[in-house]
N, C-alpha and C. Protein backbone atom coordinates (compact mmCIF):
# COMPACT_ATOMS: atom_id res chain seq x y z
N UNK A 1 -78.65 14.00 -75.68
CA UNK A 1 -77.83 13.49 -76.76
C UNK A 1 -77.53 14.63 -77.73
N UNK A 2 -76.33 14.78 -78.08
CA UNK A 2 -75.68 16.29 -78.93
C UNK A 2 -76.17 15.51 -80.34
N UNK A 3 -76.09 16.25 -81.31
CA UNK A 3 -75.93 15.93 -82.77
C UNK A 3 -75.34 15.02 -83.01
N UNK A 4 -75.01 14.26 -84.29
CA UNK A 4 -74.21 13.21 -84.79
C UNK A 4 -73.22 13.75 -86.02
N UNK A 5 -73.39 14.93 -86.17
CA UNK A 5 -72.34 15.54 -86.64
C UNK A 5 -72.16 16.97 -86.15
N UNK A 6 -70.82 16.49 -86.10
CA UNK A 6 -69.63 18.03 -86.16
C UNK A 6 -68.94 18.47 -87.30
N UNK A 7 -68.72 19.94 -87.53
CA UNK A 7 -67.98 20.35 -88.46
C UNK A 7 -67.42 21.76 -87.39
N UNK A 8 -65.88 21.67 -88.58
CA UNK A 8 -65.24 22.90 -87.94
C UNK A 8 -64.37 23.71 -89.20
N UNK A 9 -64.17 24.48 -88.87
CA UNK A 9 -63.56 25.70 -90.22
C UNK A 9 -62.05 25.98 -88.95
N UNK A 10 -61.25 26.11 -90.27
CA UNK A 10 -60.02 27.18 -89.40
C UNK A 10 -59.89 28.19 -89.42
N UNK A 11 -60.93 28.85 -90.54
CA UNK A 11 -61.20 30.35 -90.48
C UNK A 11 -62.35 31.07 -91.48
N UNK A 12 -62.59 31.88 -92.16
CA UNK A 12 -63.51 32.75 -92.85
C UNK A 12 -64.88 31.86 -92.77
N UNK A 13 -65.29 31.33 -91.40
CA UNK A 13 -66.75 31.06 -91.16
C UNK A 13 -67.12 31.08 -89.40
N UNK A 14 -67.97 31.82 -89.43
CA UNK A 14 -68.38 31.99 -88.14
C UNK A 14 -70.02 31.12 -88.13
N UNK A 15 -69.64 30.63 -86.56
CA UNK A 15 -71.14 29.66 -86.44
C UNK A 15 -71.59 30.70 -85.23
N UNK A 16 -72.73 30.69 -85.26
CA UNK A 16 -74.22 31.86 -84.94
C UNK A 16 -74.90 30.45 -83.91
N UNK A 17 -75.43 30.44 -82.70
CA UNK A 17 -76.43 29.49 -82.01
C UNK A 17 -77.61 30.02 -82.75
N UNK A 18 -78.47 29.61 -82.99
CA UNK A 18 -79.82 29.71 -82.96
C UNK A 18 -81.15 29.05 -81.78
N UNK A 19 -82.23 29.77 -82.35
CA UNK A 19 -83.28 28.41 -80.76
C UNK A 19 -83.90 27.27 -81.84
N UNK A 20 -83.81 26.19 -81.66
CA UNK A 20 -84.27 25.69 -83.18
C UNK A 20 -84.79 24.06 -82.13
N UNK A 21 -85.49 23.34 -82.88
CA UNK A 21 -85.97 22.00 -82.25
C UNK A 21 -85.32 21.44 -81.79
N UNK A 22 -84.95 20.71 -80.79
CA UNK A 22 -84.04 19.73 -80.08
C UNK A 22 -84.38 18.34 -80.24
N UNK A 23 -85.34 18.29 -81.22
CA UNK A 23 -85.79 16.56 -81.16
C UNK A 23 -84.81 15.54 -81.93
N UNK A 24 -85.23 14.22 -81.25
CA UNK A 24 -83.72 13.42 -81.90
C UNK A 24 -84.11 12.13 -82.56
N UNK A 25 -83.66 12.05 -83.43
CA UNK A 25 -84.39 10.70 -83.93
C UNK A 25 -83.00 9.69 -84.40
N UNK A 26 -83.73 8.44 -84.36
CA UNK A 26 -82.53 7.68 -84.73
C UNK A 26 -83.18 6.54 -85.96
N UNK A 27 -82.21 6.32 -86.45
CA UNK A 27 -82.38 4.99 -87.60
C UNK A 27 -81.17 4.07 -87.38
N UNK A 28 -82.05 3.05 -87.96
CA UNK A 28 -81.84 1.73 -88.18
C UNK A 28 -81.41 1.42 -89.25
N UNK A 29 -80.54 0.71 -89.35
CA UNK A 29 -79.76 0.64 -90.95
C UNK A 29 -79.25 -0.66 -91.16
N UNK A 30 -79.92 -1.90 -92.12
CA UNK A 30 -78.88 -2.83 -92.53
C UNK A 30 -78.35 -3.04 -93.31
N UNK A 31 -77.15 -3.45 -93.66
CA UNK A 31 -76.53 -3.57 -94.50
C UNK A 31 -76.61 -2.63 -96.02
N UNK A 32 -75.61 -2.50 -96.40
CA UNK A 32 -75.95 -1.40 -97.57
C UNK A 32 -77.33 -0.54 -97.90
N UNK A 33 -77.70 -0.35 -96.86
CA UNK A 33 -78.88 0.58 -96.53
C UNK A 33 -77.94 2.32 -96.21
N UNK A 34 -79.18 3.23 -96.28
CA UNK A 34 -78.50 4.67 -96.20
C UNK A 34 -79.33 5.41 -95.53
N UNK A 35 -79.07 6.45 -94.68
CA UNK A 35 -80.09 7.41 -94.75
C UNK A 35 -79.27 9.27 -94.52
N UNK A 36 -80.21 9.95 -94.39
CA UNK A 36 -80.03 11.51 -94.53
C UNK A 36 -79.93 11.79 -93.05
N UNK A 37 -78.79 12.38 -92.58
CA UNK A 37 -78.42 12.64 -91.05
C UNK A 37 -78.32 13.91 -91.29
N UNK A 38 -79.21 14.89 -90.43
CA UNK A 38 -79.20 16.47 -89.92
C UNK A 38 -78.04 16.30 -88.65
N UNK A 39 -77.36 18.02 -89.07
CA UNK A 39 -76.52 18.06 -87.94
C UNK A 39 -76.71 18.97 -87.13
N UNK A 40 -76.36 20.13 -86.57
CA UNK A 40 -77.20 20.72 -85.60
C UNK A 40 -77.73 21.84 -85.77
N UNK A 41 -79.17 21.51 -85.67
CA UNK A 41 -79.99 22.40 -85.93
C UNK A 41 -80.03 23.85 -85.07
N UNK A 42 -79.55 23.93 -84.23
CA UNK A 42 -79.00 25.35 -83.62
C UNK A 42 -78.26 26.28 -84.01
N UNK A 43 -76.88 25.32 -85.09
CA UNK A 43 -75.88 26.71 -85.51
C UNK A 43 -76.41 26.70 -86.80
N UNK A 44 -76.08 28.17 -86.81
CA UNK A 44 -76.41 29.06 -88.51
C UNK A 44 -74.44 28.79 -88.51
N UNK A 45 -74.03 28.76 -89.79
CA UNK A 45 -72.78 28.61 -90.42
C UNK A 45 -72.78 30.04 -91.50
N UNK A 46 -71.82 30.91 -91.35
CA UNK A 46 -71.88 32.05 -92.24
C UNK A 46 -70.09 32.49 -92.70
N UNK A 47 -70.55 32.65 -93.77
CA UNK A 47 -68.71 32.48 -94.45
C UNK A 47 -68.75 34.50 -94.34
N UNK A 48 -67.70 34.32 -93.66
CA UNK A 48 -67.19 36.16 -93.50
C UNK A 48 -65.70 36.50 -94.27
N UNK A 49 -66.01 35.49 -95.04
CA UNK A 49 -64.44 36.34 -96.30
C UNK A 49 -64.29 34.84 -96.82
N UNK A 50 -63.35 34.91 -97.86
CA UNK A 50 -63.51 34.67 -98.90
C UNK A 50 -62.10 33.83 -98.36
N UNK A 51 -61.85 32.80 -100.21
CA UNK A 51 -60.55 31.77 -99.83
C UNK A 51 -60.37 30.77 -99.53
N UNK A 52 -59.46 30.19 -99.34
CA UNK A 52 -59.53 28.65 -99.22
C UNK A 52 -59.75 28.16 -97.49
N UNK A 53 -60.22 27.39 -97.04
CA UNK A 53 -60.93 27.03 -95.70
C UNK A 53 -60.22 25.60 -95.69
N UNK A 54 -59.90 25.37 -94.38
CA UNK A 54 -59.92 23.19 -93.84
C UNK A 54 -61.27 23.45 -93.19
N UNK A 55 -61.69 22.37 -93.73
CA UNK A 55 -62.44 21.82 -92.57
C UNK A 55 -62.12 20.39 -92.28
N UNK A 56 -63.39 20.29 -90.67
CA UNK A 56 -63.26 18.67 -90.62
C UNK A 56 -64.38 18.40 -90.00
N UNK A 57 -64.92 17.26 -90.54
CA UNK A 57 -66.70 16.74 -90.27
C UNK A 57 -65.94 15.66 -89.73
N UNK A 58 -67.23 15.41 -88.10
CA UNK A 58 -67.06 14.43 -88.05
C UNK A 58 -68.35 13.36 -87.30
N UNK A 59 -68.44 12.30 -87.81
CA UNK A 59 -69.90 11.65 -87.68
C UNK A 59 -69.84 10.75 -86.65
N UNK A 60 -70.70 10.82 -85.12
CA UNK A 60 -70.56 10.15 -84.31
C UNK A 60 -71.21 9.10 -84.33
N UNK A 61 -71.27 7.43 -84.32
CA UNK A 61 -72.88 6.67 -84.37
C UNK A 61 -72.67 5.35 -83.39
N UNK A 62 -73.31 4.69 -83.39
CA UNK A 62 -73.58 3.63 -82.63
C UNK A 62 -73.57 2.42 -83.48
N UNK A 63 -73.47 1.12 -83.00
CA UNK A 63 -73.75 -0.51 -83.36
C UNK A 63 -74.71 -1.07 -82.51
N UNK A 64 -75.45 -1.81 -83.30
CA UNK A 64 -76.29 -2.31 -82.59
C UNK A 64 -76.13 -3.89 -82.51
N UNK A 65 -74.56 -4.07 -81.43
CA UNK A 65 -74.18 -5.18 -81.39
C UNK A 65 -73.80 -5.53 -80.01
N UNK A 66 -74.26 -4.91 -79.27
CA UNK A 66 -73.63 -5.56 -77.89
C UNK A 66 -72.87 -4.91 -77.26
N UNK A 67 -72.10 -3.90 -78.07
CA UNK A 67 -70.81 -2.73 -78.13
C UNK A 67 -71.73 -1.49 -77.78
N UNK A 68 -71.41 -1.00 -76.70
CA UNK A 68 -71.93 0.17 -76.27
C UNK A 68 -71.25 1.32 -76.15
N UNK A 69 -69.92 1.04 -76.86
CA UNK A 69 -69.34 2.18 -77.20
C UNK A 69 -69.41 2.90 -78.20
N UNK A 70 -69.25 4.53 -78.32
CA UNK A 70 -69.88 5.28 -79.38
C UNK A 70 -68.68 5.37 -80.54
N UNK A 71 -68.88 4.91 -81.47
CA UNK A 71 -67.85 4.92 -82.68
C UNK A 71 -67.89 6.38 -83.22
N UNK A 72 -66.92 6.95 -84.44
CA UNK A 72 -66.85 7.90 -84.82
C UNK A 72 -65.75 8.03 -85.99
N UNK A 73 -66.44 8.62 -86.80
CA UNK A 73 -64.79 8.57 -88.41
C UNK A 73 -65.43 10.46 -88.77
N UNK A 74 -63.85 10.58 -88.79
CA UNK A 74 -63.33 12.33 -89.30
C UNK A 74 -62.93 12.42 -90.36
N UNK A 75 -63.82 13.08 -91.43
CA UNK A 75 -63.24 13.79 -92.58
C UNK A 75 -62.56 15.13 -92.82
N UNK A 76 -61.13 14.92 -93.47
CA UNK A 76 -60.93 16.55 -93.51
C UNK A 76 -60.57 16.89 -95.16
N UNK A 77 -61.06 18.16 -95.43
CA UNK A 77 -60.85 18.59 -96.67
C UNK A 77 -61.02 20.04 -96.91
N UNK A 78 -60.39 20.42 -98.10
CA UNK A 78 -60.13 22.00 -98.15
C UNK A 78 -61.30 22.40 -98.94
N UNK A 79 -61.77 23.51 -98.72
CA UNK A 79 -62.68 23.89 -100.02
C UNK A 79 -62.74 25.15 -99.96
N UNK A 80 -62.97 26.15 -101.08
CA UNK A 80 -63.14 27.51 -101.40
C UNK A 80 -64.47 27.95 -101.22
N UNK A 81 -64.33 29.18 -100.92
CA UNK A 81 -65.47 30.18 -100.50
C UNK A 81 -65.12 31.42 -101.22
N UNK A 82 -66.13 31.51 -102.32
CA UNK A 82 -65.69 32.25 -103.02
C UNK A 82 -67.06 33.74 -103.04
């Protein structure tokens, strides 16, 4: 099972693999409940110049309804690296 999040840059950031834990854990969540999702612990993320960047995150998850298909919602937004 990969991470539950992705992120991507269109430019001034380079991602690095690292060897880092592969363990996976999952939660349970009802209703207006929350929790803290790590994304992948392998890439190092390193900004190599400066300026305005897109990115886009995006969070893969599951229902625990019968639906065994994997859902997923993409955020995109600009931000500076200064």
């Amino acid at each position: 099972m990969a991470s539950p999040l992705d992120i991507q840059f269109d430019k001034n950031v380079n991602v690095y693999n690292a060897i880092a834990c592969q363990a996976i854990s999952t939660e349970t969540l009802n209703a207006s409940e929350s929790t803290t999702v790590e994304g992948k612990g392998y890439e190092i993320l390193r900004a190599i110049g400066s300026g305005n960047v897109n990115t886009k995150i995006t969070f893969n998850y599951g229902l625990q309804n019968g639906d065994t298909q994997e859902k997923q919602v993409t955020k995109s937004f600009s931000l500076n690296i200064e």
